[in-house]
C-alpha atoms as a PDB file:
ATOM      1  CA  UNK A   1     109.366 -50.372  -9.561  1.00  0.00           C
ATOM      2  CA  UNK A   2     107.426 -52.309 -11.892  1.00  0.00           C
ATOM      3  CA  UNK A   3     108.296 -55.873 -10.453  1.00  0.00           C
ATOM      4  CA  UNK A   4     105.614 -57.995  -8.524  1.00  0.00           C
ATOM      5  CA  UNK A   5     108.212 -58.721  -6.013  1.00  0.00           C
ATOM      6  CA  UNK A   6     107.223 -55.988  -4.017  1.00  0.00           C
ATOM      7  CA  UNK A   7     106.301 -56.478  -0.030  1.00  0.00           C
ATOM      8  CA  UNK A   8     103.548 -55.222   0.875  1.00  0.00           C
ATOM      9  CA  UNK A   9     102.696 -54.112   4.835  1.00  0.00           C
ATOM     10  CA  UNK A  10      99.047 -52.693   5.402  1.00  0.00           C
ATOM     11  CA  UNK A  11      97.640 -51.066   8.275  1.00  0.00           C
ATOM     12  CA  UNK A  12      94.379 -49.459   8.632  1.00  0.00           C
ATOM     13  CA  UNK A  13      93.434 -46.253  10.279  1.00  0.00           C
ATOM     14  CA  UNK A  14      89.825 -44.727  10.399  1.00  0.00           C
ATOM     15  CA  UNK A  15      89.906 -41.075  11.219  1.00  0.00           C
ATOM     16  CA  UNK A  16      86.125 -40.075  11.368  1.00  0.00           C
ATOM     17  CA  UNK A  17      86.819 -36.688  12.343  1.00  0.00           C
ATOM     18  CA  UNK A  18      87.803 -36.026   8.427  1.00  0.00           C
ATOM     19  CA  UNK A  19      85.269 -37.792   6.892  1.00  0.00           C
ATOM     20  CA  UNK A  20      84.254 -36.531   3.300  1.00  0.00           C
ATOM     21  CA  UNK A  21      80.723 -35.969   2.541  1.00  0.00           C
ATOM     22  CA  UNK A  22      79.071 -38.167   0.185  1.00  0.00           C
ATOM     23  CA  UNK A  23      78.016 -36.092  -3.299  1.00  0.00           C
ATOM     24  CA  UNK A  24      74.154 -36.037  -3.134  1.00  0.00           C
ATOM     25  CA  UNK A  25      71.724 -33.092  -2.743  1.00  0.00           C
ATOM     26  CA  UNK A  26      70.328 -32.595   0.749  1.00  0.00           C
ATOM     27  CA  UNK A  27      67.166 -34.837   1.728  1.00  0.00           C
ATOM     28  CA  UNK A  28      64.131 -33.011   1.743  1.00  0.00           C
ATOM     29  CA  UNK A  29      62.050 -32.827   4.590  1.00  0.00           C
ATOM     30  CA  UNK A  30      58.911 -34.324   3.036  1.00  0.00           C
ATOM     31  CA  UNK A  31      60.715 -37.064   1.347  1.00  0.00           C
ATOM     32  CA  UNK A  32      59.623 -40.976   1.942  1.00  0.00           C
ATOM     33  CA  UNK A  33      60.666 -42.979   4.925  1.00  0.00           C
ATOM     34  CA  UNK A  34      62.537 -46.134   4.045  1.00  0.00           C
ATOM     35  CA  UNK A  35      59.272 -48.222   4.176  1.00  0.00           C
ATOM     36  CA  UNK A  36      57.297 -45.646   2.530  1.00  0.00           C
ATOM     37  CA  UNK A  37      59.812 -45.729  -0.089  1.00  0.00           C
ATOM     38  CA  UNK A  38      60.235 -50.038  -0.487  1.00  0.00           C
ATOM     39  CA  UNK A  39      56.321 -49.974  -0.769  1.00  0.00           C
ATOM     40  CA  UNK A  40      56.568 -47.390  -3.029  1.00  0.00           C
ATOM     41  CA  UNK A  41      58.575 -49.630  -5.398  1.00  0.00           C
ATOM     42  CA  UNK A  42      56.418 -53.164  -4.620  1.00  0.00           C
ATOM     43  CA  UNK A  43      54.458 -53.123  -7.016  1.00  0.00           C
ATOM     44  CA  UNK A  44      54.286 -56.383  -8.955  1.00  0.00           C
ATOM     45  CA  UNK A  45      53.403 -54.735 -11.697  1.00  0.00           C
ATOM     46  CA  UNK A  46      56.304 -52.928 -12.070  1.00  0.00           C
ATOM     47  CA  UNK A  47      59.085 -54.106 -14.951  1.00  0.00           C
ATOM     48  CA  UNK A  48      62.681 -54.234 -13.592  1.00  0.00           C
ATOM     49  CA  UNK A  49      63.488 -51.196 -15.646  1.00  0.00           C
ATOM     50  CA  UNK A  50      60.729 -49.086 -14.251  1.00  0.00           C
ATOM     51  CA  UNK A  51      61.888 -49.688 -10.799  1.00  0.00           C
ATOM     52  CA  UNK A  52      65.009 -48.854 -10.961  1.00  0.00           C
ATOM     53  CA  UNK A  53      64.614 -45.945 -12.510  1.00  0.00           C
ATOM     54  CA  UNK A  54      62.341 -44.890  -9.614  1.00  0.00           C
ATOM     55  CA  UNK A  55      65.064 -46.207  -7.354  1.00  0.00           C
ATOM     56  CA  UNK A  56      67.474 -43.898  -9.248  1.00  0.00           C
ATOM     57  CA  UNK A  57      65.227 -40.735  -9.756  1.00  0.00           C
ATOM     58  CA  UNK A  58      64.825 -40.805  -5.641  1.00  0.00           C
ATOM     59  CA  UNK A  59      68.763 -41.078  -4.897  1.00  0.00           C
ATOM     60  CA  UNK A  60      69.116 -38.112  -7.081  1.00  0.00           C
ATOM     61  CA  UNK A  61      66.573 -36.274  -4.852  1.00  0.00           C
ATOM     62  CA  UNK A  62      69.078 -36.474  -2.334  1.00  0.00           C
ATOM     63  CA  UNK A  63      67.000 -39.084  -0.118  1.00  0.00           C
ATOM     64  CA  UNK A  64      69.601 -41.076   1.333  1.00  0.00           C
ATOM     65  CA  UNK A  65      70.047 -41.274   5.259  1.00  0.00           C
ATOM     66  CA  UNK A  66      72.497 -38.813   7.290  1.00  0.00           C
ATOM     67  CA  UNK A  67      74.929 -41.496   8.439  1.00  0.00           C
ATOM     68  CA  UNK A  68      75.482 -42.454   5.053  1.00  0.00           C
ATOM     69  CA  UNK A  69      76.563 -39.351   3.861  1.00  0.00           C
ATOM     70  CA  UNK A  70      79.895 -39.009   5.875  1.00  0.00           C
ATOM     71  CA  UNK A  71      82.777 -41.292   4.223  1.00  0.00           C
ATOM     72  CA  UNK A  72      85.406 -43.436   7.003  1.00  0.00           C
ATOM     73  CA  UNK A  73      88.989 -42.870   5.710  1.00  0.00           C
ATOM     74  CA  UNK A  74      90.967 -45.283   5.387  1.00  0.00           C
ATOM     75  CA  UNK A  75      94.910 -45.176   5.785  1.00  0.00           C
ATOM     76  CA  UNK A  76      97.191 -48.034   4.061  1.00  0.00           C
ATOM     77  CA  UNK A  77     101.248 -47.726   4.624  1.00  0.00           C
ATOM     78  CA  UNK A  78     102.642 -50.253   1.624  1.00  0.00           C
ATOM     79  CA  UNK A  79     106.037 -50.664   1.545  1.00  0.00           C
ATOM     80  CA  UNK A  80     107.449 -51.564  -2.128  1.00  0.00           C
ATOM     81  CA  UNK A  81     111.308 -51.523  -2.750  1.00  0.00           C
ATOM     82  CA  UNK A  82     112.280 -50.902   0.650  1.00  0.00           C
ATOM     83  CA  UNK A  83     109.611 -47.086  -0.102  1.00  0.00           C
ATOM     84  CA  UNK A  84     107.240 -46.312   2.201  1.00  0.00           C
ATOM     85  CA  UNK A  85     103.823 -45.216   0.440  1.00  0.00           C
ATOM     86  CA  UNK A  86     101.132 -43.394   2.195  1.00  0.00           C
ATOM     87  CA  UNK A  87      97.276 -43.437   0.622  1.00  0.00           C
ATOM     88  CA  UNK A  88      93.851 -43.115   1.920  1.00  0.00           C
ATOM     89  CA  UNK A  89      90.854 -43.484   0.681  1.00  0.00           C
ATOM     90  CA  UNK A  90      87.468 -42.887   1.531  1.00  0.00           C
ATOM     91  CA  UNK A  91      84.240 -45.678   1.894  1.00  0.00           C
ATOM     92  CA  UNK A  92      80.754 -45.466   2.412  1.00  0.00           C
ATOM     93  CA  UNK A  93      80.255 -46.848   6.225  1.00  0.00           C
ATOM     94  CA  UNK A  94      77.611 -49.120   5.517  1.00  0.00           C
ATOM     95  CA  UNK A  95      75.442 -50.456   2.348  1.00  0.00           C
ATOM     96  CA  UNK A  96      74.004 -47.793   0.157  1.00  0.00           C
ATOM     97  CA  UNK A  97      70.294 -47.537   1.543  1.00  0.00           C
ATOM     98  CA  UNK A  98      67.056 -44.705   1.279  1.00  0.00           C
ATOM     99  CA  UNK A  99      65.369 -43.007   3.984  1.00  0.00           C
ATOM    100  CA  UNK A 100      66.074 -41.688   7.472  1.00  0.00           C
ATOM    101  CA  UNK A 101      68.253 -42.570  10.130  1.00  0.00           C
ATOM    102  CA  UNK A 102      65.158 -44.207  12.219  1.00  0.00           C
ATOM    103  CA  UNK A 103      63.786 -45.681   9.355  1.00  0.00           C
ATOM    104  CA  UNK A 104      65.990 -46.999   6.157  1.00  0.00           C
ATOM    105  CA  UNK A 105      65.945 -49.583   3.778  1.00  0.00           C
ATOM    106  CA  UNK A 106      68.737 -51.345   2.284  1.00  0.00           C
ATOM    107  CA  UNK A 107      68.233 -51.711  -1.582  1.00  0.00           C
ATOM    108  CA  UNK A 108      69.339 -54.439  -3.870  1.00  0.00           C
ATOM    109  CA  UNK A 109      70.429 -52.932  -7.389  1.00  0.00           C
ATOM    110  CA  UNK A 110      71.327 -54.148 -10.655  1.00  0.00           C
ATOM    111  CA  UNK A 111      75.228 -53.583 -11.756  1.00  0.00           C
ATOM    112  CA  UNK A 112      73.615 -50.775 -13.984  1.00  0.00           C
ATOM    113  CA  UNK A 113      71.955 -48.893 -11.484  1.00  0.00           C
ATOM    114  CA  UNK A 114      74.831 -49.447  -8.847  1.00  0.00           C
ATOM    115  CA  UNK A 115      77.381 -48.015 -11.879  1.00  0.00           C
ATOM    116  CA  UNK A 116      74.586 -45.031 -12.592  1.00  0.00           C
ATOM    117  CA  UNK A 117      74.846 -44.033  -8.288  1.00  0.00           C
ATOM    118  CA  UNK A 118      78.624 -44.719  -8.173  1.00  0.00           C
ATOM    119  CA  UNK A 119      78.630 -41.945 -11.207  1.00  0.00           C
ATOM    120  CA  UNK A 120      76.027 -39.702  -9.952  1.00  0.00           C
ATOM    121  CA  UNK A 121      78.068 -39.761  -6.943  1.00  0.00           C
ATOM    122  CA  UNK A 122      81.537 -39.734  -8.591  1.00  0.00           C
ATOM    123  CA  UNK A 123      82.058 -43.091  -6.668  1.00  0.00           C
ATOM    124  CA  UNK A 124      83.278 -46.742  -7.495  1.00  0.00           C
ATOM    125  CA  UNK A 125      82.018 -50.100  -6.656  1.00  0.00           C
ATOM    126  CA  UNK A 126      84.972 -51.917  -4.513  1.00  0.00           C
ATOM    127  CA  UNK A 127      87.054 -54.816  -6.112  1.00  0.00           C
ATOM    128  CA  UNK A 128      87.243 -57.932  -3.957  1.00  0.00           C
ATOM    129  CA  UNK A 129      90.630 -56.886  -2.036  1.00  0.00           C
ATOM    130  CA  UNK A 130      88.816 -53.731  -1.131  1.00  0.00           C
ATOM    131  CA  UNK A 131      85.670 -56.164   0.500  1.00  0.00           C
ATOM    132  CA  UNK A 132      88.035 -57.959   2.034  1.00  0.00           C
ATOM    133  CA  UNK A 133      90.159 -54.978   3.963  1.00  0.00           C
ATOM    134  CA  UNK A 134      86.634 -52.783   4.639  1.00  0.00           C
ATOM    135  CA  UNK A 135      85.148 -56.189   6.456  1.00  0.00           C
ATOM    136  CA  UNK A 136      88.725 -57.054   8.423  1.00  0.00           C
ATOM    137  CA  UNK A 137      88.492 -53.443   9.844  1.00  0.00           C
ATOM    138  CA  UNK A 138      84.510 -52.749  10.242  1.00  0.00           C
ATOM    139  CA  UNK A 139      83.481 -51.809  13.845  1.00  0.00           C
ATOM    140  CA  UNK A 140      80.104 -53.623  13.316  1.00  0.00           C
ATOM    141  CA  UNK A 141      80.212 -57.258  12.000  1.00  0.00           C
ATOM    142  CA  UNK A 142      77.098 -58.319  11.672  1.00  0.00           C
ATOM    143  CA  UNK A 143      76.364 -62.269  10.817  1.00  0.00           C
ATOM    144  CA  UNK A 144      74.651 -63.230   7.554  1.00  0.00           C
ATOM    145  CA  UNK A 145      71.358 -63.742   7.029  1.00  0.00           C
ATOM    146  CA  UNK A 146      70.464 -66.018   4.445  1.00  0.00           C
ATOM    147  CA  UNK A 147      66.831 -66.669   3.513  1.00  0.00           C
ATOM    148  CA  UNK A 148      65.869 -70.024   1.630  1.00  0.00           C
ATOM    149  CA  UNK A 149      66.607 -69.255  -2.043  1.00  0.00           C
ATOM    150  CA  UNK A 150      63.548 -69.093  -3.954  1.00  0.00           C
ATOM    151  CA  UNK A 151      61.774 -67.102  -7.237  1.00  0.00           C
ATOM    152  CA  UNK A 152      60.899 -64.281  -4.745  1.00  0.00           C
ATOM    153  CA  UNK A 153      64.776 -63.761  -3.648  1.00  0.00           C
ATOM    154  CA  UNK A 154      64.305 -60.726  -6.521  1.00  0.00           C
ATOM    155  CA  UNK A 155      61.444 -59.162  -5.374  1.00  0.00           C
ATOM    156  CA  UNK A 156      60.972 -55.766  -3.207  1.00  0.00           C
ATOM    157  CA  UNK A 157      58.640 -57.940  -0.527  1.00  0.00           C
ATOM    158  CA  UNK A 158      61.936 -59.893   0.295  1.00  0.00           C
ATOM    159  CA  UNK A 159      64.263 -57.055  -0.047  1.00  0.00           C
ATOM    160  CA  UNK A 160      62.027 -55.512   3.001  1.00  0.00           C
ATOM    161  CA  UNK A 161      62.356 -58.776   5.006  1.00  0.00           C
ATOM    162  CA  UNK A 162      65.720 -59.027   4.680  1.00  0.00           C
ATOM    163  CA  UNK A 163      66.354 -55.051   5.983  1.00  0.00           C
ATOM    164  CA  UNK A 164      64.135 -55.809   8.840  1.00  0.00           C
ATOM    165  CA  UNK A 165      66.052 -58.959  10.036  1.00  0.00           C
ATOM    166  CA  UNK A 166      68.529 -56.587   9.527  1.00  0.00           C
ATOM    167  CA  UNK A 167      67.710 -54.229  11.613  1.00  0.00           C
ATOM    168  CA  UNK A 168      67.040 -56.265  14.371  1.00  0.00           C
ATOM    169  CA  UNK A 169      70.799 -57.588  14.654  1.00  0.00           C
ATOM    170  CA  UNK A 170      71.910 -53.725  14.347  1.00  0.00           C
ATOM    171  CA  UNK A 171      69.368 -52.084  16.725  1.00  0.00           C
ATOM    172  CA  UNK A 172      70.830 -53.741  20.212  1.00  0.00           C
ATOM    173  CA  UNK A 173      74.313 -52.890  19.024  1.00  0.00           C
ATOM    174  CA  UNK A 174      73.782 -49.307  18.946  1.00  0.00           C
ATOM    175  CA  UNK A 175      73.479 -49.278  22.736  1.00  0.00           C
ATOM    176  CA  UNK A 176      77.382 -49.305  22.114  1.00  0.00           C
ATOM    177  CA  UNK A 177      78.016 -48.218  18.398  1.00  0.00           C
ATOM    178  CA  UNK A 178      76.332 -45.739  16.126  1.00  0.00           C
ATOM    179  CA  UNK A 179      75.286 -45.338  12.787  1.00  0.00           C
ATOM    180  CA  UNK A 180      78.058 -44.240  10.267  1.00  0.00           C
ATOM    181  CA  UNK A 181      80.613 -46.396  11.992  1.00  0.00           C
ATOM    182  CA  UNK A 182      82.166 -49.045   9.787  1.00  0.00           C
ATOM    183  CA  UNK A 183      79.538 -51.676   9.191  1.00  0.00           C
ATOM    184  CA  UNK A 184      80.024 -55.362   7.356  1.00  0.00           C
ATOM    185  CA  UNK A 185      78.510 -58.909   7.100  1.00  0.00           C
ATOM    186  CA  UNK A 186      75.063 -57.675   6.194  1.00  0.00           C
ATOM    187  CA  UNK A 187      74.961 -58.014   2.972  1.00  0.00           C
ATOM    188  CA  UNK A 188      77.428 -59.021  -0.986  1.00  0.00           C
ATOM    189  CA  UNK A 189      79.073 -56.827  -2.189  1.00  0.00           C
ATOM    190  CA  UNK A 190      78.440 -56.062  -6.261  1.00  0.00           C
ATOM    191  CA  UNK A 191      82.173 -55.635  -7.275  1.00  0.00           C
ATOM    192  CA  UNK A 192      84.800 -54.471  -9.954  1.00  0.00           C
ATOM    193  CA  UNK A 193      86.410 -57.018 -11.954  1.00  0.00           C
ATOM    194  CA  UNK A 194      88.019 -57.965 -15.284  1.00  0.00           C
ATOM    195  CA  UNK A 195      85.354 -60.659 -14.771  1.00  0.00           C
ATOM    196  CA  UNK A 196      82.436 -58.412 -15.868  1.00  0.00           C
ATOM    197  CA  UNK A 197      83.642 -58.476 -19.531  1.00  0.00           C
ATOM    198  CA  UNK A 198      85.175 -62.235 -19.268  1.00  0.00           C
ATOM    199  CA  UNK A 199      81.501 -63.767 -20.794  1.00  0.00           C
ATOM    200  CA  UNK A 200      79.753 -63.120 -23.945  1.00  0.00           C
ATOM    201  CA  UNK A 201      77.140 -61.008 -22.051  1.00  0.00           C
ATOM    202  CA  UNK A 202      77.376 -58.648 -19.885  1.00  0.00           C
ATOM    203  CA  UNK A 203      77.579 -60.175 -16.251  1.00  0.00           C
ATOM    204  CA  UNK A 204      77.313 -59.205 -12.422  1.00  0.00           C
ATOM    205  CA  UNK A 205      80.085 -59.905 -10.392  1.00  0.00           C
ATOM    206  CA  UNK A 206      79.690 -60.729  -6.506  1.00  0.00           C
ATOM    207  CA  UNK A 207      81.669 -61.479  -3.634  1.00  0.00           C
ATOM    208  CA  UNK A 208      81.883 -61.730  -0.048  1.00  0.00           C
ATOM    209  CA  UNK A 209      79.129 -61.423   3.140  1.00  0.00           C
ATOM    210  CA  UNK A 210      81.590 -62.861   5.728  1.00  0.00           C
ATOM    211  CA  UNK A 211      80.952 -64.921   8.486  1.00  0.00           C
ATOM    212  CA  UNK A 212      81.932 -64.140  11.867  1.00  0.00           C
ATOM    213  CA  UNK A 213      84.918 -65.746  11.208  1.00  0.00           C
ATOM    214  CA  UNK A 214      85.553 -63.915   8.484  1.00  0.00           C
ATOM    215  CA  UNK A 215      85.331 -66.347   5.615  1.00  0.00           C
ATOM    216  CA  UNK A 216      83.277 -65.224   2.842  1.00  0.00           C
ATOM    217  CA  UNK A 217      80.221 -67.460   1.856  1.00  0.00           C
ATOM    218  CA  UNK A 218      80.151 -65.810  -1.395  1.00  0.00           C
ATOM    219  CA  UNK A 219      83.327 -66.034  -3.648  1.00  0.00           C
ATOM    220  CA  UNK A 220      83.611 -64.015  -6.562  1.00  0.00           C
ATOM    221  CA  UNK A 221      81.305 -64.942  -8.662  1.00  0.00           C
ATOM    222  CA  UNK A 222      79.917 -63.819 -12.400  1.00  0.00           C
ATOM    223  CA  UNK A 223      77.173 -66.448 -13.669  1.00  0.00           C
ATOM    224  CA  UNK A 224      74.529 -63.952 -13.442  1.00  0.00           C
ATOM    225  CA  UNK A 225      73.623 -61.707 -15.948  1.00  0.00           C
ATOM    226  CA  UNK A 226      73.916 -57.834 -15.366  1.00  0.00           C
ATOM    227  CA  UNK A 227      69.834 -57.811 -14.934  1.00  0.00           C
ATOM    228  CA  UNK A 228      70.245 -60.030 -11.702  1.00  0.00           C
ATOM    229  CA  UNK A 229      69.542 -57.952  -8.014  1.00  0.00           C
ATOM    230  CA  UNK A 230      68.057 -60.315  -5.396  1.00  0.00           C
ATOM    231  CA  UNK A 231      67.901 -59.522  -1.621  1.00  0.00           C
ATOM    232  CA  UNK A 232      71.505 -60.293  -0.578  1.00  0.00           C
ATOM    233  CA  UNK A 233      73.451 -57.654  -3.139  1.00  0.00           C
ATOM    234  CA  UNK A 234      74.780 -54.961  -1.271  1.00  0.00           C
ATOM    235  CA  UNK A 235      76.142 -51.220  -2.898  1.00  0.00           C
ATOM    236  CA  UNK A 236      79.141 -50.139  -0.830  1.00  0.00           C
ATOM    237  CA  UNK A 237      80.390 -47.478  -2.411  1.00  0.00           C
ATOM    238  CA  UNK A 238      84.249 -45.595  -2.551  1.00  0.00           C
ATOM    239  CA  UNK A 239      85.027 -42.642  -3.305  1.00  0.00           C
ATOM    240  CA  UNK A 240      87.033 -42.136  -6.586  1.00  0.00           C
ATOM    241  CA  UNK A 241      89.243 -39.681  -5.148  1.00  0.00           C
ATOM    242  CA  UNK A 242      92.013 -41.004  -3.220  1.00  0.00           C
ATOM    243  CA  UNK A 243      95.813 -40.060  -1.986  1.00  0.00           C
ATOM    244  CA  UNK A 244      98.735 -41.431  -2.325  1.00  0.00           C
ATOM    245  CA  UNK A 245     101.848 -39.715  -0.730  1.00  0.00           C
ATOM    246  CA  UNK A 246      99.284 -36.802   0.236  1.00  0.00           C
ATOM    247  CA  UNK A 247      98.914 -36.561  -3.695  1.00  0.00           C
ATOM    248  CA  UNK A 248      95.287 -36.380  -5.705  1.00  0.00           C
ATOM    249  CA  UNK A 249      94.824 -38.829  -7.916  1.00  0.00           C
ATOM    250  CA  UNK A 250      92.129 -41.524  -8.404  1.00  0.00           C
ATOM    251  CA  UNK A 251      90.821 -45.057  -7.634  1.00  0.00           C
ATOM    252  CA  UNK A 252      90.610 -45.930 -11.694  1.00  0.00           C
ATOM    253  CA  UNK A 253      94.330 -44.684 -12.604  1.00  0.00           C
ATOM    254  CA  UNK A 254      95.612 -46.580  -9.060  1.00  0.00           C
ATOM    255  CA  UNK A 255      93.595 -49.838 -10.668  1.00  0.00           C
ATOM    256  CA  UNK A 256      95.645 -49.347 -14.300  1.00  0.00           C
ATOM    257  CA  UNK A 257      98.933 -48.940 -12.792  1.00  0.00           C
ATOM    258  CA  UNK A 258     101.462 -51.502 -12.490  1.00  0.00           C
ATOM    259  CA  UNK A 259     102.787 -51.081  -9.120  1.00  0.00           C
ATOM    260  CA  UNK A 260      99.643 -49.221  -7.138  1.00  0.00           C
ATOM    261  CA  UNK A 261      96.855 -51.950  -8.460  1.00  0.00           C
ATOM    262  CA  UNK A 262      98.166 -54.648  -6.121  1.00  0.00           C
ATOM    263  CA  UNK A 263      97.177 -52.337  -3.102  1.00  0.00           C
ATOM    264  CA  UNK A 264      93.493 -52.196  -3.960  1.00  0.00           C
ATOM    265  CA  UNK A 265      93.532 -55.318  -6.425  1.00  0.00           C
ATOM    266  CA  UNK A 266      94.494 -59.142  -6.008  1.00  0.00           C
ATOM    267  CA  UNK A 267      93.899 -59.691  -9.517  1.00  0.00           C
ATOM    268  CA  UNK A 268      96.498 -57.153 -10.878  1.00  0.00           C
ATOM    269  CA  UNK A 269      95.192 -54.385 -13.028  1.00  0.00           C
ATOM    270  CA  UNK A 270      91.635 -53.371 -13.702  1.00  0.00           C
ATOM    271  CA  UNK A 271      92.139 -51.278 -16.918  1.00  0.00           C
ATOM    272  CA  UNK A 272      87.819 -51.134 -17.483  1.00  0.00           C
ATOM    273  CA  UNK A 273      86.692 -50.800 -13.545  1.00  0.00           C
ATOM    274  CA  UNK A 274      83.233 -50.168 -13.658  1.00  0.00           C
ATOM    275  CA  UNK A 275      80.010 -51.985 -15.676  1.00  0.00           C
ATOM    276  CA  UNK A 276      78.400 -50.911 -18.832  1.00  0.00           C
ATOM    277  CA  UNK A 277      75.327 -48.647 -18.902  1.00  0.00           C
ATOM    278  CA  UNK A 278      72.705 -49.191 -21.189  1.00  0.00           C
ATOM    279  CA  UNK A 279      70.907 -45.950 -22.211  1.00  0.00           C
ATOM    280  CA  UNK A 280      67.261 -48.056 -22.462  1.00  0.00           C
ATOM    281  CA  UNK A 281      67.779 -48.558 -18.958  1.00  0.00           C
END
């Protein structure tokens, strides 16, 4: 079965009920509050490099918010040569953030920070199909937020605007919802790609934050160089562990394979899915 002539049917199921944990150490009890933590981090004075490896040094501490910790499966029936395949795979409910439940903050990364938490938490960034199917099935669509584009779109003071506007769409809605369901439109996603090696340096590649309507306002793009976080990035992470036919096997050997890429890819195989890591940094 190594044709493209395949048809594909997909159909999503969440079961929260056997949600996987994310892989983190438990939050401390004395550990910073979402705010505590962004003003922690605002510093002016602070080099891009330094920051993030503050940002980094507190995920590995384990302070990351309860409802982020439990995984939604998703369930995908794909039908190639007249075979019915079964696979699931797991996804982080909302956009990787620090803090509590009552008070979080949503934090912009580099592509080398996002690719050092996706490893620390034996994780992968999504490719653009996988944006695409998490937002169609999300039980919270929120509606982007843009803010003016400016010098400051990079800095910490507008990455705590932009999780407080945030926050004010999500708040009324969990009247009716609840944290750690399925959560989309808030923010771009930071994705896998054969575009991240397509450029002389080492690039960023981002897609996505759909509309209501569900058209994207971002398409995938890689102009930026891998140094680039401003307030709109987003980390969703999935889990690299995934199932097909109720057998183990893993996001990266799914994205190299012929056949399986096309259910988590629309640009055929990924053979290098994930973004160089510099050791300086």
């Amino acid at each position: 079965m190594k044709g493209l002539s395949a048809f594909f049917l997909l159909t999503f199921t969440f079961l929260y009920t056997s949600a996987q944990d994310l892989h983190l150490k438990k939050r401390k009890k004395n550990a910073l509050a979402g705010k505590e933590f962004a003003m922690l981090i605002s510093d002016s004075s602070l080099s891009l490099s330094d920051r993030e490896k503050i940002i980094f040094k507190e995920i590995k501490k384990g302070n990351v918010p309860d409802f982020l910790r439990k995984l939604v499966k998703i369930e995908v029936d794909w039908i190639s040569d007249q075979k019915t395949n079964h696979i699931s795979y797991y996804v982080l409910p909302d956009y990787f953030a620090i803090g509590t439940n009552n008070d979080f903050f949503y934090v912009p990364m580099t592509p080398i920070l996002a690719q050092k938490v996706a490893n620390l938490t034996k994780c992968s960034l999504p490719t653009k199909l996988l944006v695409d199917h998490i937002y169609k099935e999300a039980k919270i669509k929120l509606a982007p937020q843009p803010i003016l584009p400016t010098k400051e779109m990079t800095t910490v003071r507008v990455f705590i605007a932009h999780t407080d506007s945030i926050l004010k769409q999500l708040t009324p809605l969990l009247a009716s919802h609840h944290l750690g369901e399925l959560t989309a439109g808030n923010k771009k996603d930071i994705i896998i790609s054969n575009k991240i090696y397509g450029e002389s340096t080492s690039r960023v590649v981002i897609y996505g934050w759909h509309k209501l309507d569900g058209k994207a306002i971002q398409p995938v793009f890689n102009k930026h160089t891998n140094t680039w976080a401003d307030y709109s990035h987003g980390i969703r992470l999935i889990q690299n562990s995934i199932y097909i036919n109720q057998k183990k096997t893993s996001l990266k050997k799914a994205l190299g394979d012929v056949e399986f890429c096309n259910v988590f890819s629309d640009e055929g195989r990924i053979d290098n899915p994930y973004y160089p890591i510099f050791k300086s940094y």
